[in-house]
N, C-alpha and C. Protein backbone atom coordinates (compact mmCIF):
# COMPACT_ATOMS: atom_id res chain seq x y z
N UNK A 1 -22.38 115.85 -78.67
CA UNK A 1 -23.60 116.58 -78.43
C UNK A 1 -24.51 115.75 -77.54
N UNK A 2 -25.23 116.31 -76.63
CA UNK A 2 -25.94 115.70 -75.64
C UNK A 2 -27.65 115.11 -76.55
N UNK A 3 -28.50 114.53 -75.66
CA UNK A 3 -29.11 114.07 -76.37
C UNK A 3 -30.19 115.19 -76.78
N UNK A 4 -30.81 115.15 -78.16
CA UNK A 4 -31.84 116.62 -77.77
C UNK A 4 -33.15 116.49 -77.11
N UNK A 5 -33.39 115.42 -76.56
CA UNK A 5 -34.55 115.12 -75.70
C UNK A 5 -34.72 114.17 -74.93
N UNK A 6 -34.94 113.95 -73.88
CA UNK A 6 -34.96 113.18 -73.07
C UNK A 6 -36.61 112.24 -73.70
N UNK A 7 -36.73 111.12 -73.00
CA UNK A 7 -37.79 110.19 -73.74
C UNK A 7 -39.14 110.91 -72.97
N UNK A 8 -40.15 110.38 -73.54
CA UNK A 8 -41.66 111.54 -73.08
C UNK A 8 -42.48 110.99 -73.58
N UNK A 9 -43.60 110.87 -73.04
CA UNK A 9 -44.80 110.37 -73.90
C UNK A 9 -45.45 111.41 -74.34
N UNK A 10 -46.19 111.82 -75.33
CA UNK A 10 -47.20 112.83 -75.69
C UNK A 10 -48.61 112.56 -76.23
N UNK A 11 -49.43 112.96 -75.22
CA UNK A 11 -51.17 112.56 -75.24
C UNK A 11 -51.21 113.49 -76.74
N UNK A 12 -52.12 112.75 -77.52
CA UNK A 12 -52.43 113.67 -78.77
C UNK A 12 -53.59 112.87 -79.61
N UNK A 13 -54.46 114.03 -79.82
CA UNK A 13 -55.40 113.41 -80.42
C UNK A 13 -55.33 113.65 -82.25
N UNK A 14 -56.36 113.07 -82.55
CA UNK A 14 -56.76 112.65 -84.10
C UNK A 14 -56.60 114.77 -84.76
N UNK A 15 -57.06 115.38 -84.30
CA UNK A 15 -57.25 116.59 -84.35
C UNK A 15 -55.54 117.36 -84.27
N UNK A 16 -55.48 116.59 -82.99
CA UNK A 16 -53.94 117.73 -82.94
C UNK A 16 -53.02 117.33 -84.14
N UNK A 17 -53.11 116.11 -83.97
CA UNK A 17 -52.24 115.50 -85.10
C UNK A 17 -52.41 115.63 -86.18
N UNK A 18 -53.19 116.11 -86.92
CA UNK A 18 -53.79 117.02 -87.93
C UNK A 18 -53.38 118.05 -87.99
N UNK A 19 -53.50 118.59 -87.49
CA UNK A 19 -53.20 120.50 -87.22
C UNK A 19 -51.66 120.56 -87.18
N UNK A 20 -50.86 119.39 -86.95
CA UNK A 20 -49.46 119.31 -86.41
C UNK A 20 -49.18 119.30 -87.91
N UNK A 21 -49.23 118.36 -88.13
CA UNK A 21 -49.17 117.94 -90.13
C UNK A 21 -49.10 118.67 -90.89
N UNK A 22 -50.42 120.00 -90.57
CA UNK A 22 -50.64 120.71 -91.55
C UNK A 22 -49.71 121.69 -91.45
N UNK A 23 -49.25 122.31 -90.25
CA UNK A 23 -47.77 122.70 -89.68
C UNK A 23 -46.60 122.66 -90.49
N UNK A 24 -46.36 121.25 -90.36
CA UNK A 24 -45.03 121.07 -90.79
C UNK A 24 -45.33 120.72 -92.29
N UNK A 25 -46.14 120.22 -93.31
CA UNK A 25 -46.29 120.81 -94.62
C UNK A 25 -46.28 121.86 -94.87
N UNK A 26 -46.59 123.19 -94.05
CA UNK A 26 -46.34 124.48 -94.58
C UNK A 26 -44.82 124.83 -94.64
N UNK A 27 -43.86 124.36 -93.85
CA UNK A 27 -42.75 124.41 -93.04
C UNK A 27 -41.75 123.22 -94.07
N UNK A 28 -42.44 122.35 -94.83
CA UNK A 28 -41.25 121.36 -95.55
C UNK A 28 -39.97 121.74 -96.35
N UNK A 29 -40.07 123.15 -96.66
CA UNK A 29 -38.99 123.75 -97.26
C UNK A 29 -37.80 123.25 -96.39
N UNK A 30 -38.21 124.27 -95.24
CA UNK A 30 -37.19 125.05 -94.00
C UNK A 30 -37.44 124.04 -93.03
N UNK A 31 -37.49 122.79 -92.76
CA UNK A 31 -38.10 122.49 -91.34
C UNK A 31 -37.84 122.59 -89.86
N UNK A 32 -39.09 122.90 -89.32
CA UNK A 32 -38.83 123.08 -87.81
C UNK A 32 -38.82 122.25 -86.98
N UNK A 33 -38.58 122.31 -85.69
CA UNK A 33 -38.67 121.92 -84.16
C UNK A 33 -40.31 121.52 -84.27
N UNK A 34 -40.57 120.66 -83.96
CA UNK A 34 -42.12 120.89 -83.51
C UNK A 34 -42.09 120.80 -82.12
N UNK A 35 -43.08 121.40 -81.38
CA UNK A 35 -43.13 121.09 -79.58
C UNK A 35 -44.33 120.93 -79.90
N UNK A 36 -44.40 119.79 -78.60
CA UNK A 36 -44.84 118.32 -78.34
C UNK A 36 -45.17 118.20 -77.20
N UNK A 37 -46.88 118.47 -76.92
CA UNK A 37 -46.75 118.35 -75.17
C UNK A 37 -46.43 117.05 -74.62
N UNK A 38 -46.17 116.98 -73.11
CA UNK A 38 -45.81 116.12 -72.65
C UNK A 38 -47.12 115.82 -71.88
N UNK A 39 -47.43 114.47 -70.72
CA UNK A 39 -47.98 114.30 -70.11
C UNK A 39 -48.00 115.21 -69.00
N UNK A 40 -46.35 115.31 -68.66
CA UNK A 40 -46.23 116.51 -67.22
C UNK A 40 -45.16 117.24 -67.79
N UNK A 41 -45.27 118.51 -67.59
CA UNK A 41 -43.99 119.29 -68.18
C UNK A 41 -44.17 120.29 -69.00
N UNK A 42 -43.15 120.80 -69.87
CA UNK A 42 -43.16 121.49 -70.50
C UNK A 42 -43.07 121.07 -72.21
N UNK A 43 -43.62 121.45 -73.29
CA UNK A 43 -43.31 120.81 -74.62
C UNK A 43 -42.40 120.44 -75.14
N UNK A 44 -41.73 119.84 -75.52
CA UNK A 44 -40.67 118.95 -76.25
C UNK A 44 -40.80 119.52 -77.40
N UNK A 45 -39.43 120.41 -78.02
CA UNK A 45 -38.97 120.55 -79.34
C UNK A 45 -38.31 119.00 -79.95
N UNK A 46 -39.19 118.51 -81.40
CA UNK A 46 -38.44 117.23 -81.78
C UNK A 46 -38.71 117.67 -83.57
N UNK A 47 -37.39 116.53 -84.07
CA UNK A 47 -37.30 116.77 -85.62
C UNK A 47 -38.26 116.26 -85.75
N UNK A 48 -39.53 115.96 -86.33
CA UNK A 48 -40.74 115.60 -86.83
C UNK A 48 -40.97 115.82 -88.43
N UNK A 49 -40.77 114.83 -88.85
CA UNK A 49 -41.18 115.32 -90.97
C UNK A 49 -42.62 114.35 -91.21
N UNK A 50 -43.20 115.08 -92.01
CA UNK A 50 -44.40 115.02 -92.93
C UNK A 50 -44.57 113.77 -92.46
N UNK A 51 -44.23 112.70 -93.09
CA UNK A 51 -44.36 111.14 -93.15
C UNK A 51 -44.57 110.60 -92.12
N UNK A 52 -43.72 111.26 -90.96
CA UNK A 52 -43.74 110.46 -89.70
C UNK A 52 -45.27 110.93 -89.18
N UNK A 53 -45.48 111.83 -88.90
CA UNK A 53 -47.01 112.67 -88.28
C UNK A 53 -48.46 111.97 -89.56
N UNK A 54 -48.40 111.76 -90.60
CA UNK A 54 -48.96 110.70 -91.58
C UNK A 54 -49.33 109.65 -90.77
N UNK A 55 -48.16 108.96 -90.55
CA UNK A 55 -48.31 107.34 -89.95
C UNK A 55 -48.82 107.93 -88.59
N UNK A 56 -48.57 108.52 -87.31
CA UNK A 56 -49.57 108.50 -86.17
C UNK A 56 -50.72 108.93 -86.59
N UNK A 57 -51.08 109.99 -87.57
CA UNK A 57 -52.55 110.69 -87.92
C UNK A 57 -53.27 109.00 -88.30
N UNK A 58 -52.17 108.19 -88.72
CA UNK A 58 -53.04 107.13 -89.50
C UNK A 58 -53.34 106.17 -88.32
N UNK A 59 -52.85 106.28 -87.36
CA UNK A 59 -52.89 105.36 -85.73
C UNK A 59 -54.56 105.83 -85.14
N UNK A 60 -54.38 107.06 -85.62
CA UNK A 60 -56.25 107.50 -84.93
C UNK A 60 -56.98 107.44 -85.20
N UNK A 61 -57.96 107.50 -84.87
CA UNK A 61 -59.70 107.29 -85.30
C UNK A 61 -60.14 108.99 -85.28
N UNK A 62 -60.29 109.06 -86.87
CA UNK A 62 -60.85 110.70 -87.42
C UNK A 62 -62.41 110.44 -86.85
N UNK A 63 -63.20 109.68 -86.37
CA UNK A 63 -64.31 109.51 -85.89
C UNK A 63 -64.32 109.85 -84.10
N UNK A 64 -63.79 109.50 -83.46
CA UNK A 64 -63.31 109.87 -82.25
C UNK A 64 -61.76 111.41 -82.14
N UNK A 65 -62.05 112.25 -82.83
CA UNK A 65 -61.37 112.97 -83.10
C UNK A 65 -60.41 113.89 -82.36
N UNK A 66 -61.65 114.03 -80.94
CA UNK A 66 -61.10 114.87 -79.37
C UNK A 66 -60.31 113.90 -78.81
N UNK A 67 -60.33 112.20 -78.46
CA UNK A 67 -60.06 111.49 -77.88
C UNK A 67 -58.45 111.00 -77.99
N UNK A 68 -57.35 111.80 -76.86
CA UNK A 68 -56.26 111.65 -76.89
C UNK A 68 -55.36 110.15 -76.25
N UNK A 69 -54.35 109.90 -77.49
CA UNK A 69 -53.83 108.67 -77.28
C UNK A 69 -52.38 108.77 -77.07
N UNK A 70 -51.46 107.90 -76.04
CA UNK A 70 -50.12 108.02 -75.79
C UNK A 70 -49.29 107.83 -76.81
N UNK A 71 -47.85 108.40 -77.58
CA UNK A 71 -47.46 108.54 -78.26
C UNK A 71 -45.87 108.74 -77.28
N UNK A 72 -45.14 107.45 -77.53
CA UNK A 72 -43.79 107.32 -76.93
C UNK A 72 -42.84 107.60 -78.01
N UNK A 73 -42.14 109.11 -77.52
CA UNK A 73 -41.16 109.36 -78.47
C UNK A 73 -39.67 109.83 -77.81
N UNK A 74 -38.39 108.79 -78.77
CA UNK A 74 -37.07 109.03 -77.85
C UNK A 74 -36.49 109.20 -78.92
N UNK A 75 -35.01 109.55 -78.46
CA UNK A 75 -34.05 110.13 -79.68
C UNK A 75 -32.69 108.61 -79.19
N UNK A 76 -32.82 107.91 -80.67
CA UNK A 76 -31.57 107.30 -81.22
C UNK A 76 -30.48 107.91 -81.59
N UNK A 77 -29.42 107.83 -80.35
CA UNK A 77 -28.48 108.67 -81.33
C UNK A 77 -27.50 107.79 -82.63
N UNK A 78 -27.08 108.89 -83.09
CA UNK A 78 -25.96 107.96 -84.55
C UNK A 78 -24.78 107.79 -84.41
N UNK A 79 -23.77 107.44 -85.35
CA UNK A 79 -22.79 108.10 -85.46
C UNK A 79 -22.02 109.09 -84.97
N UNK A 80 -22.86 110.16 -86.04
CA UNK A 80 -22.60 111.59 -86.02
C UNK A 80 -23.25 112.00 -84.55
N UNK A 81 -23.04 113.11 -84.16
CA UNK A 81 -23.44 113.97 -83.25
C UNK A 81 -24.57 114.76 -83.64
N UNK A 82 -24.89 114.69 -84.79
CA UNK A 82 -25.84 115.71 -85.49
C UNK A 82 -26.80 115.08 -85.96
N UNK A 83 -26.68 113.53 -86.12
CA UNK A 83 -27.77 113.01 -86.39
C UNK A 83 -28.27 111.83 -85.62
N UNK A 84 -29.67 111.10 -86.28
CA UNK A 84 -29.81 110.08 -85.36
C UNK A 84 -30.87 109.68 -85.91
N UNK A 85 -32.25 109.32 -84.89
CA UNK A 85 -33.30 108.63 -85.32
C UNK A 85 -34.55 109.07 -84.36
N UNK A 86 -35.01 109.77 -84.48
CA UNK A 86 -36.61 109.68 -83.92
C UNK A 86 -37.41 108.31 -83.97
N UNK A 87 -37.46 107.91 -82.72
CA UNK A 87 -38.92 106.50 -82.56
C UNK A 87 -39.81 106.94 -81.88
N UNK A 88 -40.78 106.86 -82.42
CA UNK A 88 -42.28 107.17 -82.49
C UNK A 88 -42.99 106.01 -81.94
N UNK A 89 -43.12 105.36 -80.67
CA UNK A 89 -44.38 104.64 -80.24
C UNK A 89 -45.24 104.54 -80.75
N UNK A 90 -46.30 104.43 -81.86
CA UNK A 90 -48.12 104.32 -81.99
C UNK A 90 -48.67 103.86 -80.93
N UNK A 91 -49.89 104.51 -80.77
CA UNK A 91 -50.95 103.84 -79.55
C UNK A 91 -51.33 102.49 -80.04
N UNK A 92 -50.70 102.00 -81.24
CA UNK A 92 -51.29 100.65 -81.56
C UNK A 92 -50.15 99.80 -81.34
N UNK A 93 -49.30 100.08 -81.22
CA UNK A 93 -48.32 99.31 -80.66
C UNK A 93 -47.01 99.55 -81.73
N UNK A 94 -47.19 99.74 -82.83
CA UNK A 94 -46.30 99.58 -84.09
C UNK A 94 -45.25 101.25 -83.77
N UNK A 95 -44.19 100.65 -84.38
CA UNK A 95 -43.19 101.69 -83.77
C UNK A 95 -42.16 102.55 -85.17
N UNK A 96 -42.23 103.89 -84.96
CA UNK A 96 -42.18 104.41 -86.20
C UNK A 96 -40.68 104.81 -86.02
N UNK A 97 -39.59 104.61 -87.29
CA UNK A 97 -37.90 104.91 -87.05
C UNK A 97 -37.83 105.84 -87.75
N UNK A 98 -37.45 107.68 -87.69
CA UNK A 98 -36.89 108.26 -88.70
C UNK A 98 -35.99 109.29 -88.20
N UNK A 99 -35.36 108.48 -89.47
CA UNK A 99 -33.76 109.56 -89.49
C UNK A 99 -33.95 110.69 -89.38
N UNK A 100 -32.90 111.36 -88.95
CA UNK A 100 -32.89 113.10 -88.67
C UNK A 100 -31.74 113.58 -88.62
N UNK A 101 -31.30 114.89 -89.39
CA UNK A 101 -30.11 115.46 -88.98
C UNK A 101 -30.57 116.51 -88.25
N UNK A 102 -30.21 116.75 -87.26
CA UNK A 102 -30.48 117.83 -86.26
C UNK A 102 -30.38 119.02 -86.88
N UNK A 103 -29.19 119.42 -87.57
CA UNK A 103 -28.99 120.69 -87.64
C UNK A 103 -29.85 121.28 -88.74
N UNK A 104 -30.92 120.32 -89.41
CA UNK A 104 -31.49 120.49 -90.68
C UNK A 104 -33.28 120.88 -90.14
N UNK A 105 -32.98 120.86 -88.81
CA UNK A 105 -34.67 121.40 -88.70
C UNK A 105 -33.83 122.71 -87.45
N UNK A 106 -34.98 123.71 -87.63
CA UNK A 106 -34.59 125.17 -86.85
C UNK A 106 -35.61 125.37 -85.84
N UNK A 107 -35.16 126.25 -85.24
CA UNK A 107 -36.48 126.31 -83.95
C UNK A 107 -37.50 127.33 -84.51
N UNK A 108 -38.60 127.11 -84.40
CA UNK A 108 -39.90 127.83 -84.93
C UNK A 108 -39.98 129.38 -84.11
């Protein structure tokens, strides 16, 4: 299987990343694709779970709330073909690893 995303940065603020969260907690049953704008382009469908969107919400300043920060995200592949690893850049430098089976999140 090819990779499911090519690497991308995504501007996102304290707000979006909020609203993203609250998203995919409604969605933790069944989970989805989230799309993910890019700097230039079109949105990026990526496996994204609860925990991971936690730790960037926790990278921002809820006081500066509009104010969007770069967020470098690429796909590790595994083994399997179906699974792998989402890394998550923080604008603070600290870099977030989570597993994913592809076929376990659906497109929204």
């Amino acid at each position: 299987m090819a990779t499911p995303f090519e690497s991308f940065v995504s501007p996102l603020s304290w707000q979006q990343v909020s609203l993203l969260l609250d998203t995919v907690q409604y969605f933790e049953e069944a989970p989805k694709l989230l799309s993910l704008p890019q700097e230039e382009g079109p949105s990026v469908p990526v496996p994204v779970t609860a925990d991971t969107l936690r730790q960037m919400l926790a990278s921002l300043d809820e006081d500066d709330a509009f104010s969007r920060k770069p967020f470098a995200l690429r796909w590790e592949a595994g083994e399997d073909a179906d699974a792998g690893a989402l890394i998550v850049e923080l604008p603070t430098g600290e870099t977030v690893k989570q597993p994913a089976v592809l076929s376990a999140f659906s497109p929204v």
